[in-house]
C-alpha atoms as a PDB file:
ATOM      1  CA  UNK A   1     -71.877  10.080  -7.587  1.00  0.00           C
ATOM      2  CA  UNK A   2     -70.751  13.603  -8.075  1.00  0.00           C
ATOM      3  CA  UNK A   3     -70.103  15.704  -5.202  1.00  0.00           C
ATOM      4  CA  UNK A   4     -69.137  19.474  -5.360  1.00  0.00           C
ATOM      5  CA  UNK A   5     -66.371  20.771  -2.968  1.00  0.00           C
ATOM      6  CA  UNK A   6     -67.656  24.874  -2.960  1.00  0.00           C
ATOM      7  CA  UNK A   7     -64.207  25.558  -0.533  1.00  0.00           C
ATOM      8  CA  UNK A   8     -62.572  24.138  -4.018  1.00  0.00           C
ATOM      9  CA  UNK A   9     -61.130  27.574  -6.353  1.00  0.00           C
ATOM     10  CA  UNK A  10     -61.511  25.600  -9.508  1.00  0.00           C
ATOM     11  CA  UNK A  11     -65.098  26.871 -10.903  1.00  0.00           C
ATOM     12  CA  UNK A  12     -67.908  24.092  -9.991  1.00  0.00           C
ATOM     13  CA  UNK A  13     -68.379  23.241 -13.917  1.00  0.00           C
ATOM     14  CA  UNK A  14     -64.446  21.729 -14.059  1.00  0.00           C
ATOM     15  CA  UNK A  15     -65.414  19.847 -10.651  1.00  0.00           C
ATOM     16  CA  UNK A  16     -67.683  17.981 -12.750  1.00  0.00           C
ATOM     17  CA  UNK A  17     -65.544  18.072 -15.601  1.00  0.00           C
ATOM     18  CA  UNK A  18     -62.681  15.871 -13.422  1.00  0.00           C
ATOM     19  CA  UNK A  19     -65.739  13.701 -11.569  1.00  0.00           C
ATOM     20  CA  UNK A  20     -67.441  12.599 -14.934  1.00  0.00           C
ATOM     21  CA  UNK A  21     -63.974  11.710 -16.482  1.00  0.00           C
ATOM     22  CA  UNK A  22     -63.162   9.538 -13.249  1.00  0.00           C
ATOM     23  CA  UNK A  23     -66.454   7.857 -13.652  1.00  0.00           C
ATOM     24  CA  UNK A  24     -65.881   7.079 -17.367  1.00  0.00           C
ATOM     25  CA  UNK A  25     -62.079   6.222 -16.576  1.00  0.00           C
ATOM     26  CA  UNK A  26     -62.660   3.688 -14.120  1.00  0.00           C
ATOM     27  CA  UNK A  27     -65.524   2.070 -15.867  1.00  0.00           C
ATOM     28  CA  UNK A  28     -68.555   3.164 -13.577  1.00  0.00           C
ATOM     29  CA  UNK A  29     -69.671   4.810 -16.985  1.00  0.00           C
ATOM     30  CA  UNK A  30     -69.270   2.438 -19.502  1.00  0.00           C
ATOM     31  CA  UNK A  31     -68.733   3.240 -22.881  1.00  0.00           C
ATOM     32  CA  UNK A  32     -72.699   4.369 -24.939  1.00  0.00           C
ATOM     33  CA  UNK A  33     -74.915   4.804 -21.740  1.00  0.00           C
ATOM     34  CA  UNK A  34     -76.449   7.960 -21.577  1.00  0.00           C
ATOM     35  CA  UNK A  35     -75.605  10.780 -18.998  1.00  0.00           C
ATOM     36  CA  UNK A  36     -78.261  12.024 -16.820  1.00  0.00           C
ATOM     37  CA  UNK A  37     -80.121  15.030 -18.256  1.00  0.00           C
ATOM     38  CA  UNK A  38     -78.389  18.821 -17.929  1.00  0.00           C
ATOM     39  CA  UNK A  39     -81.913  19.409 -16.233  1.00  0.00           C
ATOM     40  CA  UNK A  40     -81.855  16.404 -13.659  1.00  0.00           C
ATOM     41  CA  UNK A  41     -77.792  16.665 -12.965  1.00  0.00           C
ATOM     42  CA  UNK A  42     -78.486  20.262 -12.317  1.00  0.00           C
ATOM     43  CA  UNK A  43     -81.602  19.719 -10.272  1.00  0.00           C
ATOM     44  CA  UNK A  44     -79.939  16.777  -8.143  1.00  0.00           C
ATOM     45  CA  UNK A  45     -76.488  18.847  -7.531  1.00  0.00           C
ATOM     46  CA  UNK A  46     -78.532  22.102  -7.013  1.00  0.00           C
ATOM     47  CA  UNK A  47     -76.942  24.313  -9.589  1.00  0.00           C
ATOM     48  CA  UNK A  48     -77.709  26.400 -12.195  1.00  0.00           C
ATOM     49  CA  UNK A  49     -77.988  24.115 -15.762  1.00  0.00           C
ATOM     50  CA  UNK A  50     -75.804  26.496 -17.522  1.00  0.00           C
ATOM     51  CA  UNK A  51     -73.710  25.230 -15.536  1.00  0.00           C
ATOM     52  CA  UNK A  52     -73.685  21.258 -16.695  1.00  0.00           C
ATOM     53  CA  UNK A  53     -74.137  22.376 -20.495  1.00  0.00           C
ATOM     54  CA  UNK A  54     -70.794  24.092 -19.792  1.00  0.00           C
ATOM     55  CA  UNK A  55     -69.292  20.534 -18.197  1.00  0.00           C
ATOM     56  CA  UNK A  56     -71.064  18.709 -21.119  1.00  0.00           C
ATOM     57  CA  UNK A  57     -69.624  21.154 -23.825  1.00  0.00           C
ATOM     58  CA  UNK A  58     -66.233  20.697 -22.788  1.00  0.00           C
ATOM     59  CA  UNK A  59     -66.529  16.562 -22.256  1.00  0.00           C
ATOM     60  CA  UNK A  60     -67.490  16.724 -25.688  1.00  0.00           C
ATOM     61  CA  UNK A  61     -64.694  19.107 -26.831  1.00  0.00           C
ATOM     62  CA  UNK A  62     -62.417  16.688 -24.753  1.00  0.00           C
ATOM     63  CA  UNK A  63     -63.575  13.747 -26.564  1.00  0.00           C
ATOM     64  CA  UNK A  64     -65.079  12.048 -23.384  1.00  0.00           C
ATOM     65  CA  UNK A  65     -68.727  12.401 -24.539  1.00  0.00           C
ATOM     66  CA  UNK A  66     -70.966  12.859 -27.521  1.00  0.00           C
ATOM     67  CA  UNK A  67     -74.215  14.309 -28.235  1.00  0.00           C
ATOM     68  CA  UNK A  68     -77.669  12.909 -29.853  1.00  0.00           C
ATOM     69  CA  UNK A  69     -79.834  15.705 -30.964  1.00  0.00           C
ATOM     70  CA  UNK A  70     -82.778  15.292 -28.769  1.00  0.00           C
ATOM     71  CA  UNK A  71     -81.716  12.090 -27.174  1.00  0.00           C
ATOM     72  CA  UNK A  72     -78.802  13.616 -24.828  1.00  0.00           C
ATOM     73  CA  UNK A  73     -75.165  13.137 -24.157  1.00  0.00           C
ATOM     74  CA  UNK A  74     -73.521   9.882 -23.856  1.00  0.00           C
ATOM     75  CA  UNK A  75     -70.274   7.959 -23.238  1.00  0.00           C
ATOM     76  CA  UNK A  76     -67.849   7.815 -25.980  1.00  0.00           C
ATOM     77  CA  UNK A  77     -65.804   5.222 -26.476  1.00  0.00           C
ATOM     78  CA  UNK A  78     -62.692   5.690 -24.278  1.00  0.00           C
ATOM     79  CA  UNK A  79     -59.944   4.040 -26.300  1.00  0.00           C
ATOM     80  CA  UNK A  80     -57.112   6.672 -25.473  1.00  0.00           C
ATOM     81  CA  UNK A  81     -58.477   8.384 -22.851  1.00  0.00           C
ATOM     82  CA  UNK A  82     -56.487   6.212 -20.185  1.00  0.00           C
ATOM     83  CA  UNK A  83     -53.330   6.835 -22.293  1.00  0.00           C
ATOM     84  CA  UNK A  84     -54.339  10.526 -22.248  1.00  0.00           C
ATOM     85  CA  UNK A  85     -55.189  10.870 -18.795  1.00  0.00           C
ATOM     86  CA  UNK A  86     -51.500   8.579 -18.308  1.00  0.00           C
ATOM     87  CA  UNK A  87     -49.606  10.700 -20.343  1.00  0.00           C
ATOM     88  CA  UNK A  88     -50.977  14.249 -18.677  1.00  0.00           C
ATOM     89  CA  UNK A  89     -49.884  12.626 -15.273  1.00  0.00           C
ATOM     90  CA  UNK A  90     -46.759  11.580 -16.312  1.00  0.00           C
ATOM     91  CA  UNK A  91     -46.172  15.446 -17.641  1.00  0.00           C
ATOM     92  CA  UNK A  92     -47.056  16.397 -14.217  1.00  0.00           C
ATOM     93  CA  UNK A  93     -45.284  13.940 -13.161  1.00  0.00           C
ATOM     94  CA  UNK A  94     -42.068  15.008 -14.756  1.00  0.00           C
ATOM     95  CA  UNK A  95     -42.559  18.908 -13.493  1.00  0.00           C
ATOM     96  CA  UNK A  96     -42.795  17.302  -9.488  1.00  0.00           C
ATOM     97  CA  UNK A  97     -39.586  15.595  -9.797  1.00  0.00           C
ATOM     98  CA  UNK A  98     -37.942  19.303 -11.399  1.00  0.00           C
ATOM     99  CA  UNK A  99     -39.128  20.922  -8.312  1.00  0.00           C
ATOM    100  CA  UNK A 100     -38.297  18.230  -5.723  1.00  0.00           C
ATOM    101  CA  UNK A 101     -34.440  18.601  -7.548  1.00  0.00           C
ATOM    102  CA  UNK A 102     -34.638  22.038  -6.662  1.00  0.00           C
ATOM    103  CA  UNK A 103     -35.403  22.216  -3.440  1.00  0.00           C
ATOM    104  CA  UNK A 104     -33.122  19.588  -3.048  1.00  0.00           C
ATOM    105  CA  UNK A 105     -35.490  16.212  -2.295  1.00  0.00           C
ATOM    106  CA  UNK A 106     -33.746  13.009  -2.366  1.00  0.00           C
ATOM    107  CA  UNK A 107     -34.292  10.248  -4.867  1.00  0.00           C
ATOM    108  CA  UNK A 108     -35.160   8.210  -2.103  1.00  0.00           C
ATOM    109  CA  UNK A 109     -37.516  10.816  -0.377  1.00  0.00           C
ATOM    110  CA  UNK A 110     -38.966  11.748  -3.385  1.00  0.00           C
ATOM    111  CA  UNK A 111     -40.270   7.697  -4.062  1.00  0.00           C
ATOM    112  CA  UNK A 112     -41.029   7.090  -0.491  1.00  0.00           C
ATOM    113  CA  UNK A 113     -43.433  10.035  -0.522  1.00  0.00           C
ATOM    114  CA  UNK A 114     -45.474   8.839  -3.748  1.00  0.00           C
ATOM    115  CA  UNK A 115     -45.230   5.467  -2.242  1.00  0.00           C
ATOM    116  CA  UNK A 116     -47.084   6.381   0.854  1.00  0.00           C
ATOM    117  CA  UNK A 117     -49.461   8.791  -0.881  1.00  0.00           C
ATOM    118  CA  UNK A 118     -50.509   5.634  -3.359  1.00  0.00           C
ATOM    119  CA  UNK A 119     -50.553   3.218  -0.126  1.00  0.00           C
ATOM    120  CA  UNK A 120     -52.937   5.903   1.721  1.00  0.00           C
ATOM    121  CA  UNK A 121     -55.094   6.324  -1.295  1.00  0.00           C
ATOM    122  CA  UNK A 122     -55.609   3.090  -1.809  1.00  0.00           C
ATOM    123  CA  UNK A 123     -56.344   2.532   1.563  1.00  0.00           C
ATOM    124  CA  UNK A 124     -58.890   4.823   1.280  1.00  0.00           C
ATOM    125  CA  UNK A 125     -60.555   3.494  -1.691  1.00  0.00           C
ATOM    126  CA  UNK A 126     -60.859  -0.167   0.047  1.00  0.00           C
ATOM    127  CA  UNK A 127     -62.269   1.752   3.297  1.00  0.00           C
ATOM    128  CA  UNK A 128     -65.004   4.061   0.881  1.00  0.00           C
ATOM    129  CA  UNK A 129     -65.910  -0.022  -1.158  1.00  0.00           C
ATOM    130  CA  UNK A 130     -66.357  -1.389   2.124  1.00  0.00           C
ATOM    131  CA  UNK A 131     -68.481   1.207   3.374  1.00  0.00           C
ATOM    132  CA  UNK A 132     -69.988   1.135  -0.151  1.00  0.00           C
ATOM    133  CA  UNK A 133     -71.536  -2.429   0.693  1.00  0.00           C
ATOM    134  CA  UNK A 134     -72.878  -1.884   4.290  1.00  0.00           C
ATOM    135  CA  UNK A 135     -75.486   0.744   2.788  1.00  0.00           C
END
């Protein structure tokens, strides 16, 4: 399910840019099944369709989709993408720990933050599957 923060700067297509790629990442998209429609995404979210052929256009320049000439866009096959998606974060990653140094956060402050951030996400994501199953 895709849902669109509008308080969020990023522009609404790269919201559904980063939600599509979490769906394919974690497997709720599997690999060759077919995307909804630009028309019916745009008509269920409420937004303009340019709007989803601009998300589509750059999953496909991303390698995260592909297209079927009057059939639609589907899944590709998302050997790599993990790796990508890994790699990118540990980038990121790498730029965090240069600013904690900076400013002058501890080794140990710097893992005991990340630790509770994963711990509180997680927590999260067992709370939103639980909640999942009650509906």
């Amino acid at each position: 399910m895709i849902l669109l923060d509008y308080k969020d700067r990023r522009p609404i297509y790269e919201q559904i840019v980063e939600k599509l790629q979490e769906l394919m990442v974690c497997g709720a998209l599997p690999e060759d099944s077919q995307l909804p429609s630009v028309r019916s995404l745009a008509m269920d979210l409420s937004i303009n369709p340019n709007t989803i052929q601009r998300a589509y256009a750059e999953l496909e320049r991303q390698g995260y989709i592909y297209s079927i000439k009057g059939k639609g866009s589907f899944v590709a096959e998302n050997t790599g993408i993990k790796e990508t998606k890994k790699l990118r974060l540990y980038k990121d990653l790498e730029k965090l720990t240069d600013e904690a140094k900076l400013i002058g956060v501890t080794k140990e402050e710097f893992v005991e933050q990340v630790s509770r951030n994963f711990d509180l996400r997680r927590e999260r994501d067992d709370r939103s599957e639980e909640s999942d199953k009650t509906v």
